[in-house]
N, C-alpha and C. Protein backbone atom coordinates (compact mmCIF):
# COMPACT_ATOMS: atom_id res chain seq x y z
N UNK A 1 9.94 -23.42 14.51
CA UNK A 1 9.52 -22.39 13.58
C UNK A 1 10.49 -22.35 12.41
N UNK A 2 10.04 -22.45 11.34
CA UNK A 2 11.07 -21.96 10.02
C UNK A 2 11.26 -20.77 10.08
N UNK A 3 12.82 -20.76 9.24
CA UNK A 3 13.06 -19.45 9.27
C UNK A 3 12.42 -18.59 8.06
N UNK A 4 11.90 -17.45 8.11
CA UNK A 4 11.47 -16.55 7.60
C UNK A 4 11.96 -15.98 6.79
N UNK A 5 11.29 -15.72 5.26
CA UNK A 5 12.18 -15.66 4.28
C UNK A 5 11.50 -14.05 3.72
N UNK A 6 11.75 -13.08 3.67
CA UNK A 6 11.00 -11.74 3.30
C UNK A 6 10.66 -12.00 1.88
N UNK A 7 9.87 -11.42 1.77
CA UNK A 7 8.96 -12.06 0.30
C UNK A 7 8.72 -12.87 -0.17
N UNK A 8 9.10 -13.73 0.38
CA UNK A 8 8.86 -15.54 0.05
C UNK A 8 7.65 -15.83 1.10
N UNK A 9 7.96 -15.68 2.23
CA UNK A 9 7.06 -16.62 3.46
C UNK A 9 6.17 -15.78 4.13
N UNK A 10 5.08 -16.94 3.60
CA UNK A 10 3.46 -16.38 4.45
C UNK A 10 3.44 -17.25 5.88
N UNK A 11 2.55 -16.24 6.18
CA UNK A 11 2.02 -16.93 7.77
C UNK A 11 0.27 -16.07 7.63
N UNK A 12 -0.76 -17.28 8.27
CA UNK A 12 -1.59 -17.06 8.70
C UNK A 12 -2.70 -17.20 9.78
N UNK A 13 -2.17 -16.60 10.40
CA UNK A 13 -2.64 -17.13 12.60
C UNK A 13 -3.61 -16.75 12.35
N UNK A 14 -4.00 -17.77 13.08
CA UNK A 14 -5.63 -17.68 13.69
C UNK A 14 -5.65 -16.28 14.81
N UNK A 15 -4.68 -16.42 15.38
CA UNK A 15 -4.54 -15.58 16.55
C UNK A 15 -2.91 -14.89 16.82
N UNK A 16 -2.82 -13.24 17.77
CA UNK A 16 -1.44 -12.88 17.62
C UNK A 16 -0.56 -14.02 18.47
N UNK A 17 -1.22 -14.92 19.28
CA UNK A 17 -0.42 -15.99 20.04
C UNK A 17 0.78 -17.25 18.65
N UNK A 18 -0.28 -17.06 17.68
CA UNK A 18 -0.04 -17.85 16.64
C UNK A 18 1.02 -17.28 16.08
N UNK A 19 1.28 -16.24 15.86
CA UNK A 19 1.38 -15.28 14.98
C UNK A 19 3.40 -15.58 14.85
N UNK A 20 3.81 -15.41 13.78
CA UNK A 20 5.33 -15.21 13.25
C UNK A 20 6.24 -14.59 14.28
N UNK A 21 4.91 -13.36 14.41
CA UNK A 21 6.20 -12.08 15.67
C UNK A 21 6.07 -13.01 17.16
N UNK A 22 5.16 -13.60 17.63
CA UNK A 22 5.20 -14.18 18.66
C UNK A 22 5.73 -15.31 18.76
N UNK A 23 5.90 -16.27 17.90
CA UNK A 23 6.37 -17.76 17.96
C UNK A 23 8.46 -17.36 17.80
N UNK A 24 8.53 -16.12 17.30
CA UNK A 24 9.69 -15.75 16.88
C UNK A 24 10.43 -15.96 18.28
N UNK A 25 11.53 -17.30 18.43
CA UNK A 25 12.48 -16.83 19.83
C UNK A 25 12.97 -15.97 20.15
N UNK A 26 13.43 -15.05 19.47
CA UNK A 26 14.11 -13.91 19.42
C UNK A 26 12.98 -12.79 19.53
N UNK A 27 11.85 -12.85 19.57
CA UNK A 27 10.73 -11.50 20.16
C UNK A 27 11.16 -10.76 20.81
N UNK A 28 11.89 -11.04 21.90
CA UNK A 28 11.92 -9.92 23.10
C UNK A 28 13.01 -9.05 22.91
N UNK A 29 14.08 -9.65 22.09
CA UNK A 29 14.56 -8.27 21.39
C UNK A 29 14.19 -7.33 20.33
N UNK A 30 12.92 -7.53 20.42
CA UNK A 30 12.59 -6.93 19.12
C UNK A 30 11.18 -5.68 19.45
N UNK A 31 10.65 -6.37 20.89
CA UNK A 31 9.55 -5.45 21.31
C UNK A 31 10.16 -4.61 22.07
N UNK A 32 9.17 -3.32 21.95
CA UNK A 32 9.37 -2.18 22.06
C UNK A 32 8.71 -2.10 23.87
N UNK A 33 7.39 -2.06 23.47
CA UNK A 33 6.47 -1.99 24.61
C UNK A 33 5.47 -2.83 24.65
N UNK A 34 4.64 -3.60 25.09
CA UNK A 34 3.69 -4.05 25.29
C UNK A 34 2.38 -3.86 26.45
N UNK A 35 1.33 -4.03 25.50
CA UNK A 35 0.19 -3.95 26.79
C UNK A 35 -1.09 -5.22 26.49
N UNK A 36 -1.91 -5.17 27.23
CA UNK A 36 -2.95 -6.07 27.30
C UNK A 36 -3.63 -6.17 25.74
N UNK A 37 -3.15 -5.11 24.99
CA UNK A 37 -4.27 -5.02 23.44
C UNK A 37 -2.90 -4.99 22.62
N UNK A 38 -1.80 -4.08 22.73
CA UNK A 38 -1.00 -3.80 21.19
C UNK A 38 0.93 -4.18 21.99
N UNK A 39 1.16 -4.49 20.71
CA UNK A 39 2.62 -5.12 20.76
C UNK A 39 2.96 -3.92 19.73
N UNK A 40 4.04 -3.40 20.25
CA UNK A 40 5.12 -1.98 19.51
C UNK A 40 6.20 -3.18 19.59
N UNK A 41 6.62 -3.03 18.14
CA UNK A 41 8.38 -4.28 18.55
C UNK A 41 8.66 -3.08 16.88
N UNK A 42 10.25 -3.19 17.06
CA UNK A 42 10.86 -3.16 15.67
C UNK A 42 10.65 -4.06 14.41
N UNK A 43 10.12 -3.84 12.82
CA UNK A 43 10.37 -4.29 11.99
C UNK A 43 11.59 -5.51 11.95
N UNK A 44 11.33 -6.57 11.88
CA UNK A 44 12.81 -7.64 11.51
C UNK A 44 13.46 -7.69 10.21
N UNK A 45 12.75 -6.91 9.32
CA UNK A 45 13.41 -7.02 8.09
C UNK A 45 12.68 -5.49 7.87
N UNK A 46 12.93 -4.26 8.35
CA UNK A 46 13.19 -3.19 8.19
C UNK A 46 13.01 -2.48 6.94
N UNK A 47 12.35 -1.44 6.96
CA UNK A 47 12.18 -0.60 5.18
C UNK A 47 13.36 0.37 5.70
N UNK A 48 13.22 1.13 6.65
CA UNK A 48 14.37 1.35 6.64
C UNK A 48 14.67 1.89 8.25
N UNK A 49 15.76 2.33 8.80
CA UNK A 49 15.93 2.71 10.59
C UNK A 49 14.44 2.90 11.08
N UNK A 50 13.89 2.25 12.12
CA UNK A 50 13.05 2.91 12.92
C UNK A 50 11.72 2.80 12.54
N UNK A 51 11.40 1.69 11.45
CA UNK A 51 10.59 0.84 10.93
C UNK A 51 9.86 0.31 12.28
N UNK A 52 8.35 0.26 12.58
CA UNK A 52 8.29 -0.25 13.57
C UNK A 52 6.72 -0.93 13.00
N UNK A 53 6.21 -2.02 14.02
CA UNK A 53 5.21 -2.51 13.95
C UNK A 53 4.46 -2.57 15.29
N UNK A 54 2.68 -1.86 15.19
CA UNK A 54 1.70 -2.13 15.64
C UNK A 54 1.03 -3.11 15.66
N UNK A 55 1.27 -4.09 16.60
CA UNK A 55 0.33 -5.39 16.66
C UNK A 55 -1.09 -5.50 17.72
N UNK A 56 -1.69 -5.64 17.08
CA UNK A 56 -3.29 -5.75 17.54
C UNK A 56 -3.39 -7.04 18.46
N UNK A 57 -3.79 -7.56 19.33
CA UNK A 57 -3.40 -8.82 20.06
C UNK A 57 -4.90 -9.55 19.77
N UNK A 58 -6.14 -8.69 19.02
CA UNK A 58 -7.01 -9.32 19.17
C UNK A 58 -7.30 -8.45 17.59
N UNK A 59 -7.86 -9.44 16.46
CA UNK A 59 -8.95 -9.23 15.35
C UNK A 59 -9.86 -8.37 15.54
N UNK A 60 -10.03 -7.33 16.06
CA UNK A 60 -11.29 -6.60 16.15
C UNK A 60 -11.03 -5.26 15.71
N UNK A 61 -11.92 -4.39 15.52
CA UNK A 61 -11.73 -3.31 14.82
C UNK A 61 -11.02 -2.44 16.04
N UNK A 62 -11.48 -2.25 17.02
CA UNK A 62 -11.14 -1.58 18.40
C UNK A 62 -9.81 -1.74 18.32
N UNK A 63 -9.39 -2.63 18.27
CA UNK A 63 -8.20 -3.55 18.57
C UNK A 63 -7.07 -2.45 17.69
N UNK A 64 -8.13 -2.73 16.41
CA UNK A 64 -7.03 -2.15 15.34
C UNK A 64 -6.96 -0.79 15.65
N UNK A 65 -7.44 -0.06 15.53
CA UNK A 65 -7.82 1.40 16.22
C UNK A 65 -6.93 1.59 16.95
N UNK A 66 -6.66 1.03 17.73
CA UNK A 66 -5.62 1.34 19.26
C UNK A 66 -4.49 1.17 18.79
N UNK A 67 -4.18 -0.04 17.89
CA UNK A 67 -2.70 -0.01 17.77
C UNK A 67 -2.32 1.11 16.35
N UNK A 68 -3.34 1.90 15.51
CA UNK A 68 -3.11 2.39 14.74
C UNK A 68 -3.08 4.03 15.79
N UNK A 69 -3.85 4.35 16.59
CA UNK A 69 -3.72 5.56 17.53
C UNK A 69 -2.24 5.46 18.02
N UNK A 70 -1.69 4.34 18.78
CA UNK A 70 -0.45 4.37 19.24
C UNK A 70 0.55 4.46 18.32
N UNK A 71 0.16 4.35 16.73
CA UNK A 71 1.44 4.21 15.89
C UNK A 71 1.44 5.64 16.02
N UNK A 72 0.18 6.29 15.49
CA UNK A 72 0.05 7.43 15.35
C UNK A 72 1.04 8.87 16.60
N UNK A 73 0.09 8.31 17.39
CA UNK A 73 1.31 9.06 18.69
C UNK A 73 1.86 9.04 19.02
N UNK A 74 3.00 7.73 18.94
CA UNK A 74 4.21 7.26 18.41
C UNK A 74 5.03 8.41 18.00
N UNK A 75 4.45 8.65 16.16
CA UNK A 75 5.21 9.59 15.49
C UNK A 75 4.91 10.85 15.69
N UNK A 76 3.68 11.33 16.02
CA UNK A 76 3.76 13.17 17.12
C UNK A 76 4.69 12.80 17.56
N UNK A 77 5.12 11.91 18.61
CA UNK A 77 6.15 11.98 20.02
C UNK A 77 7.40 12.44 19.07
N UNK A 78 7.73 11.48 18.45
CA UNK A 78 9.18 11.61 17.68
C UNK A 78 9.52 12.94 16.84
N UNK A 79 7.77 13.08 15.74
CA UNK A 79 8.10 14.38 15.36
C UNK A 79 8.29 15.36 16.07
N UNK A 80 7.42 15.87 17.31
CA UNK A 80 7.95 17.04 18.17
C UNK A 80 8.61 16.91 19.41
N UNK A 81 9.58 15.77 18.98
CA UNK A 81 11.02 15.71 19.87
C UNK A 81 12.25 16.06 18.84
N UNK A 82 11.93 15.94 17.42
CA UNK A 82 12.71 17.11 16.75
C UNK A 82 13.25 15.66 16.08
N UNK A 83 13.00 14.27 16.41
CA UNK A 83 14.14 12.97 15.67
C UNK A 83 13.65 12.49 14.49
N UNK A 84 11.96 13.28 13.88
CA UNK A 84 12.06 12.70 12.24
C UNK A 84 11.05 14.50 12.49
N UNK A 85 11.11 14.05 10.52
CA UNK A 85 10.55 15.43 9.96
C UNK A 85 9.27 14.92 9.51
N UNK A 86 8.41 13.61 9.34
CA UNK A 86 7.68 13.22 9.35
C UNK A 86 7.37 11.75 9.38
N UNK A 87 5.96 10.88 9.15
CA UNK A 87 6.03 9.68 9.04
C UNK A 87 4.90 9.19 8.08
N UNK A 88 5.08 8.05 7.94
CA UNK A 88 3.81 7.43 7.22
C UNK A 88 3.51 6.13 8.49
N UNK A 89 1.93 6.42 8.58
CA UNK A 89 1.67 4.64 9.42
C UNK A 89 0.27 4.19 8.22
N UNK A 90 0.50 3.13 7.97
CA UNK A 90 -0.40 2.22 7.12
C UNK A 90 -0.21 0.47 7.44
N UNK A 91 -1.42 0.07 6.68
CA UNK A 91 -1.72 -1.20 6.34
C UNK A 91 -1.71 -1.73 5.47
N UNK A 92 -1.02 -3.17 5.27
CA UNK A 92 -1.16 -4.14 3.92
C UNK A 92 -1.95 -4.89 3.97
N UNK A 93 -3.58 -5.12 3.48
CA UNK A 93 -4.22 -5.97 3.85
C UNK A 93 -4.64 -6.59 2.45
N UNK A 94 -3.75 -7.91 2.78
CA UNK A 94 -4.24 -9.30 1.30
C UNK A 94 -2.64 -8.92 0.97
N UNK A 95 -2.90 -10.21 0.17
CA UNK A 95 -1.66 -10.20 -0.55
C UNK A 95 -1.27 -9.14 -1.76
N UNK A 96 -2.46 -8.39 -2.58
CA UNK A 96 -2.34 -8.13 -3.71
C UNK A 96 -2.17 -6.21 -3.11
N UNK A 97 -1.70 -5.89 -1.90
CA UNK A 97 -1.20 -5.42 -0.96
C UNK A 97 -0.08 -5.27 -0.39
N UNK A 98 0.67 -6.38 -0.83
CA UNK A 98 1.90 -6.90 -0.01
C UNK A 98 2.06 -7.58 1.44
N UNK A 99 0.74 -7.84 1.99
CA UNK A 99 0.67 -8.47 3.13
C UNK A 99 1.31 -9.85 2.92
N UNK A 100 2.01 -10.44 4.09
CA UNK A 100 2.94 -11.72 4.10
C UNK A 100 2.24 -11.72 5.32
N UNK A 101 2.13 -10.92 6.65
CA UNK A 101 1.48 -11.80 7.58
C UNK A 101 0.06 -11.52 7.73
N UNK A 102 -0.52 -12.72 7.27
CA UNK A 102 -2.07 -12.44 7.72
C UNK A 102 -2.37 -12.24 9.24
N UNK A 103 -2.08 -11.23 9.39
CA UNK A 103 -2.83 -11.05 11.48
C UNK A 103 -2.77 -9.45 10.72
N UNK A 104 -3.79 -8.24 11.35
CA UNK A 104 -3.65 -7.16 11.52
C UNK A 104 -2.52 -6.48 11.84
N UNK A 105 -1.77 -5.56 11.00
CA UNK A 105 -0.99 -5.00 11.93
C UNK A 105 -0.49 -3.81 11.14
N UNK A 106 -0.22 -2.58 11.57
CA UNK A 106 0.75 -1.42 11.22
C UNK A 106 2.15 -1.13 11.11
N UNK A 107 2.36 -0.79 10.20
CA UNK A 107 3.43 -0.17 10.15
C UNK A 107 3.67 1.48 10.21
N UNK A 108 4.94 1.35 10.84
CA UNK A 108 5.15 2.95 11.12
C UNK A 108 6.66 3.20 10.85
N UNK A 109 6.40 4.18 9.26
CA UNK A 109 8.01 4.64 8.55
C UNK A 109 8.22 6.03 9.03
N UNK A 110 9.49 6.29 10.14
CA UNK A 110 9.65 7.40 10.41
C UNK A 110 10.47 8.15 9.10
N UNK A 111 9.84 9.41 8.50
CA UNK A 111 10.40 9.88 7.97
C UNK A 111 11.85 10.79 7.61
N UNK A 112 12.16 11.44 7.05
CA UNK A 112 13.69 12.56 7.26
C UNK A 112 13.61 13.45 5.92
N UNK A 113 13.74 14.56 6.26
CA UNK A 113 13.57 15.30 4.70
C UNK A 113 14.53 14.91 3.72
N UNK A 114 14.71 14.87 2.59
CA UNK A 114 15.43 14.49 1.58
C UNK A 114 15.64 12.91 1.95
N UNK A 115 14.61 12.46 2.17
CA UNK A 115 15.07 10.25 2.29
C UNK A 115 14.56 9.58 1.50
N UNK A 116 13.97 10.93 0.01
CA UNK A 116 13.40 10.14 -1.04
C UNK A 116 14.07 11.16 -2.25
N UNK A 117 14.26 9.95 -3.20
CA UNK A 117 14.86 11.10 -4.58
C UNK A 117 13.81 12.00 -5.23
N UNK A 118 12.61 11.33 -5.02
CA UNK A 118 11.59 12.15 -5.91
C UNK A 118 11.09 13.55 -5.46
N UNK A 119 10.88 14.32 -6.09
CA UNK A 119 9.99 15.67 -5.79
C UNK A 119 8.96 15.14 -4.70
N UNK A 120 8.03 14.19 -5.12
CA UNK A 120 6.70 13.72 -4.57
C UNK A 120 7.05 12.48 -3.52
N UNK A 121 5.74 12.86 -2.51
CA UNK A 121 6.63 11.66 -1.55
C UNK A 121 4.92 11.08 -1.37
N UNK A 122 5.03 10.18 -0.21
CA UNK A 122 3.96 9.42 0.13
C UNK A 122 3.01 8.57 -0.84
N UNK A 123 1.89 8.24 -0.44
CA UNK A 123 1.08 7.25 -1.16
C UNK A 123 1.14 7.16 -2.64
N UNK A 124 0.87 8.38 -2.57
CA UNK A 124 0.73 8.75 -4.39
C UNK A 124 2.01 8.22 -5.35
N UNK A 125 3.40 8.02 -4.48
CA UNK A 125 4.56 7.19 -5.17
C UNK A 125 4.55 5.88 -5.39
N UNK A 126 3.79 4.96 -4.74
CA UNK A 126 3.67 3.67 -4.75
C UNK A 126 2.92 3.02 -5.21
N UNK A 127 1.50 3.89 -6.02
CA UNK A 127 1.01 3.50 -6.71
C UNK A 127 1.09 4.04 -8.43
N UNK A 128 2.05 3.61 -8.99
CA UNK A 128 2.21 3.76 -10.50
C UNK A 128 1.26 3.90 -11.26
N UNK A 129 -0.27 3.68 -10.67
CA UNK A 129 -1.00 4.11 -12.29
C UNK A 129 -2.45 5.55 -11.45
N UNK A 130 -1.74 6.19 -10.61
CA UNK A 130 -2.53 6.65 -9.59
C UNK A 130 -2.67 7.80 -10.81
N UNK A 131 -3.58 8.31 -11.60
CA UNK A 131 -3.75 10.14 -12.25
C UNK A 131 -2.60 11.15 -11.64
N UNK A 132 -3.19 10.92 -10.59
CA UNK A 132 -2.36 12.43 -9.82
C UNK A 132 -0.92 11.81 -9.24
N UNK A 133 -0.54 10.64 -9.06
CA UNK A 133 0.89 10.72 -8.61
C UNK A 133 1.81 11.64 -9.58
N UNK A 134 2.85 11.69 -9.41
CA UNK A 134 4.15 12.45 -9.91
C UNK A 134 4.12 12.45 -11.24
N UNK A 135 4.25 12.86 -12.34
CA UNK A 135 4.80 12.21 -13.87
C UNK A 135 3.55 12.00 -14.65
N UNK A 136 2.43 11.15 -13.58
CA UNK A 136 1.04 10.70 -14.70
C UNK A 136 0.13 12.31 -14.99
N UNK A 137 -0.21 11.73 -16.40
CA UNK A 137 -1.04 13.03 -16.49
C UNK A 137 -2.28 12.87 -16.33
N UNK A 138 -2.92 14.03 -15.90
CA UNK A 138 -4.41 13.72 -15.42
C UNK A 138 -5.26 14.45 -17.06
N UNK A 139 -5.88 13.77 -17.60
CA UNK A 139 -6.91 14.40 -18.88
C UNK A 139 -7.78 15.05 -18.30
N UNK A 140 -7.79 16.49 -18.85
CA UNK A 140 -8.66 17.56 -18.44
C UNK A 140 -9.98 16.93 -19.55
N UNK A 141 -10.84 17.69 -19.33
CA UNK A 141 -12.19 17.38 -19.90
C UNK A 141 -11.87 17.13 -21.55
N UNK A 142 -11.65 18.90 -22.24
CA UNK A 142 -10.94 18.56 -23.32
C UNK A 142 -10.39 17.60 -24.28
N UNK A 143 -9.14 16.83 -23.38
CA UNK A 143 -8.36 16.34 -23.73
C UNK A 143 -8.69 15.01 -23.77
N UNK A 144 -9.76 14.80 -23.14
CA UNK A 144 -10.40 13.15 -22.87
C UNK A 144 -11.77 13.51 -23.95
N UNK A 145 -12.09 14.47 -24.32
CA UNK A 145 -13.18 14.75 -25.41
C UNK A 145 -12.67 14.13 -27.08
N UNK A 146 -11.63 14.94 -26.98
CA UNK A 146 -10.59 14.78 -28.14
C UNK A 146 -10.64 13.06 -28.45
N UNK A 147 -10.14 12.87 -27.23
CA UNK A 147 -10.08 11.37 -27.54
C UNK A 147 -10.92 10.42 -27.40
N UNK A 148 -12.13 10.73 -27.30
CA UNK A 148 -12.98 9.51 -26.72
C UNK A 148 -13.36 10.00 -28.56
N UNK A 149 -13.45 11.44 -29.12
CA UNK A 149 -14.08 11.49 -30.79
C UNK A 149 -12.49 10.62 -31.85
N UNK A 150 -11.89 10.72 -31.19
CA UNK A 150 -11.01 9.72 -32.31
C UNK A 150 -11.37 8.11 -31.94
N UNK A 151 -11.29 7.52 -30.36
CA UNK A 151 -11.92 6.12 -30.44
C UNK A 151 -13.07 5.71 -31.27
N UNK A 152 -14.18 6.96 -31.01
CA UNK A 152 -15.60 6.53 -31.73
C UNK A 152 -15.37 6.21 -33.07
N UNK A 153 -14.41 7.51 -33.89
CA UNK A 153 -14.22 7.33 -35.31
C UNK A 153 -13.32 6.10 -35.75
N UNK A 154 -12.23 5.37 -34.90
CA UNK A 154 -11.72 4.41 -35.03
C UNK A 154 -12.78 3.03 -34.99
N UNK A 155 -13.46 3.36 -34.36
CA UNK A 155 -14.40 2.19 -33.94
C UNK A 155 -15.87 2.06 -35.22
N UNK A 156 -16.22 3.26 -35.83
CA UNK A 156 -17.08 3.64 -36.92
C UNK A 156 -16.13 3.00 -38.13
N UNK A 157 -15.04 3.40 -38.29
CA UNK A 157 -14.05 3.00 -39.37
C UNK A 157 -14.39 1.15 -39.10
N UNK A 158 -14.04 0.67 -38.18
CA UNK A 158 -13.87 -0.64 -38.02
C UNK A 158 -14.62 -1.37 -38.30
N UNK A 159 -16.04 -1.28 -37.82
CA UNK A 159 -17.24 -1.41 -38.37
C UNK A 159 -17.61 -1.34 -39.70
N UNK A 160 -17.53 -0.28 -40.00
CA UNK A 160 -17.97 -0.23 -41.69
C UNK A 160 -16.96 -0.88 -42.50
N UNK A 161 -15.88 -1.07 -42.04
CA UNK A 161 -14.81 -2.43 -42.97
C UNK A 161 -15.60 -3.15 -42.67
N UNK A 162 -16.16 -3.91 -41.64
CA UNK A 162 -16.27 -5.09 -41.57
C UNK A 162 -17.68 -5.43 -41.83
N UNK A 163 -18.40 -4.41 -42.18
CA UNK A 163 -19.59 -4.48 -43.07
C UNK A 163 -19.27 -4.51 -44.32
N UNK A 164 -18.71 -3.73 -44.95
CA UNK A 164 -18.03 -4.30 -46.53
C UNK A 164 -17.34 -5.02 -46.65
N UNK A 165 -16.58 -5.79 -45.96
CA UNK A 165 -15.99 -7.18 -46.20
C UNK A 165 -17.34 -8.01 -46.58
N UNK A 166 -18.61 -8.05 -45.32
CA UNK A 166 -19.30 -9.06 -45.32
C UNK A 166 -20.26 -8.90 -46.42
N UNK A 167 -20.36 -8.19 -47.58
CA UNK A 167 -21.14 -7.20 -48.06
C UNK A 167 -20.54 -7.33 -49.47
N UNK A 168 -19.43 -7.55 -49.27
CA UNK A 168 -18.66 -7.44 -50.71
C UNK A 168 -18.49 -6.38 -51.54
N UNK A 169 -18.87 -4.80 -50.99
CA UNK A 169 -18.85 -3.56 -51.62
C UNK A 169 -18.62 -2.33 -50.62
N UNK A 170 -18.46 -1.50 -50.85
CA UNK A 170 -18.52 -0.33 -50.22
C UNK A 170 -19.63 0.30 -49.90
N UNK A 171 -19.93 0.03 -48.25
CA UNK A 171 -20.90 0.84 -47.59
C UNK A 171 -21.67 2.49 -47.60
N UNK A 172 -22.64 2.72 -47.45
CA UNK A 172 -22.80 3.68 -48.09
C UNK A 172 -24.12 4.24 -47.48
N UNK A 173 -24.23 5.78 -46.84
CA UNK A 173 -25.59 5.51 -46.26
C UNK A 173 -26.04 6.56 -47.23
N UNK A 174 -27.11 6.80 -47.85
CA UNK A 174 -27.86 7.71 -48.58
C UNK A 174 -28.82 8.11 -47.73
C-alpha cells in the first residue's frame, strides 16, 4: 500500500475490503468498534481530537443509515456524559466535496464551546457564498428591486449605444 498523502491521495474501492482504512496495516489501532455492517475507527489525519469515522461495510443506503445512526448516538452518548458540548456528523460525497475516499463514510466532529473564533458555527461557515452564513448579506425584496432597475437601465443604456454606433446617430423613440 502507498503511503497516504492528505489532500493529495485518492482511493476508490470497489468495496470496504478494498478500501484505504482496511488495506491500512496499522487498522487495528485505529478501530474503535466493529460489527457485521459499520467500522467506528479514529480519523488518521484528524480535524481535530476525537475526529472519528463511520464506515459502511456495504454500498447500500441501509448500510449508510446505520453507520450515520451510530455516529449519531455516538455523540448523544458523549454529549450527555458531559465530554463535548456538541457535534457535527456529515458526508463528503465527490470530490467537489472534499471526498478523497470514494467508499461511503461519516464523519463525526465532537464539538467544545468556544473551539471556533467565529460568532457562527456549523454548516453555514464552510460554505462562503451561503446568503445566510455569517457576514453575507441576504437582499430583502427592496433592495434586490433597486437593483435589478439599475441592471435593466445599464443594460437599456448599452443597447441604445450600440444601436447608434450601428446607426451612425442618436437613437430616438418618438
Amino acid at each position: 500500500m502507498n503511503e497516504w498523502v492528505p489532500h493529495e491521495s485518492k482511493d476508490y474501492p470497489n468495496s470496504y475490503e478494498e478500501s484505504v482504512w482496511n488495506r491500512d496495516p496499522e487498522k487495528e489501532k485505529y478501530i474503535i468498534k466493529e460489527s457485521d455492517h459499520v467500522v467506528m475507527m479514529h480519523d488518521k489525519f484528524p480535524a481535530c481530537d476525537g475526529h472519528l469515522l463511520f464506515i459502511p461495510k456495504f454500498d447500500r443506503p441501509r448500510y449508510v443509515a446505520e453507520a450515520m445512526a451510530e455516529a449519531y448516538q455516538h455523540g448523544l452518548d458523549e454529549k450527555n456524559a458531559g465530554r463535548i458540548d456538541g457535534f457535527n456528523v456529515g458526508m463528503n460525497i465527490d470530490e467537489c466535496a472534499g471526498q478523497s475516499v470514494f467508499w461511503p463514510h461519516i464523519h463525526f466532529i465532537p464539538r467544545k464551546k468556544g473551539d471556533q473564533d467565529t460568532e457562527h458555527k456549523g454548516i453555514r461557515s464552510c460554505y462562503p457564498k451561503d446568503a445566510y452564513a455569517p457576514g453575507n448579506k441576504v437582499e430583502d425584496y427592496h433592495e434586490m428591486q433597486a437593483r435589478l432597475k439599475k441592471e435593466r437601465r445599464a443594460y437599456i443604456d448599452k443597447m441604445r449605444k450600440e444601436l447608434e454606433d450601428k446607426c451612425g446617430g442618436p437613437w430616438r423613440q418618438d
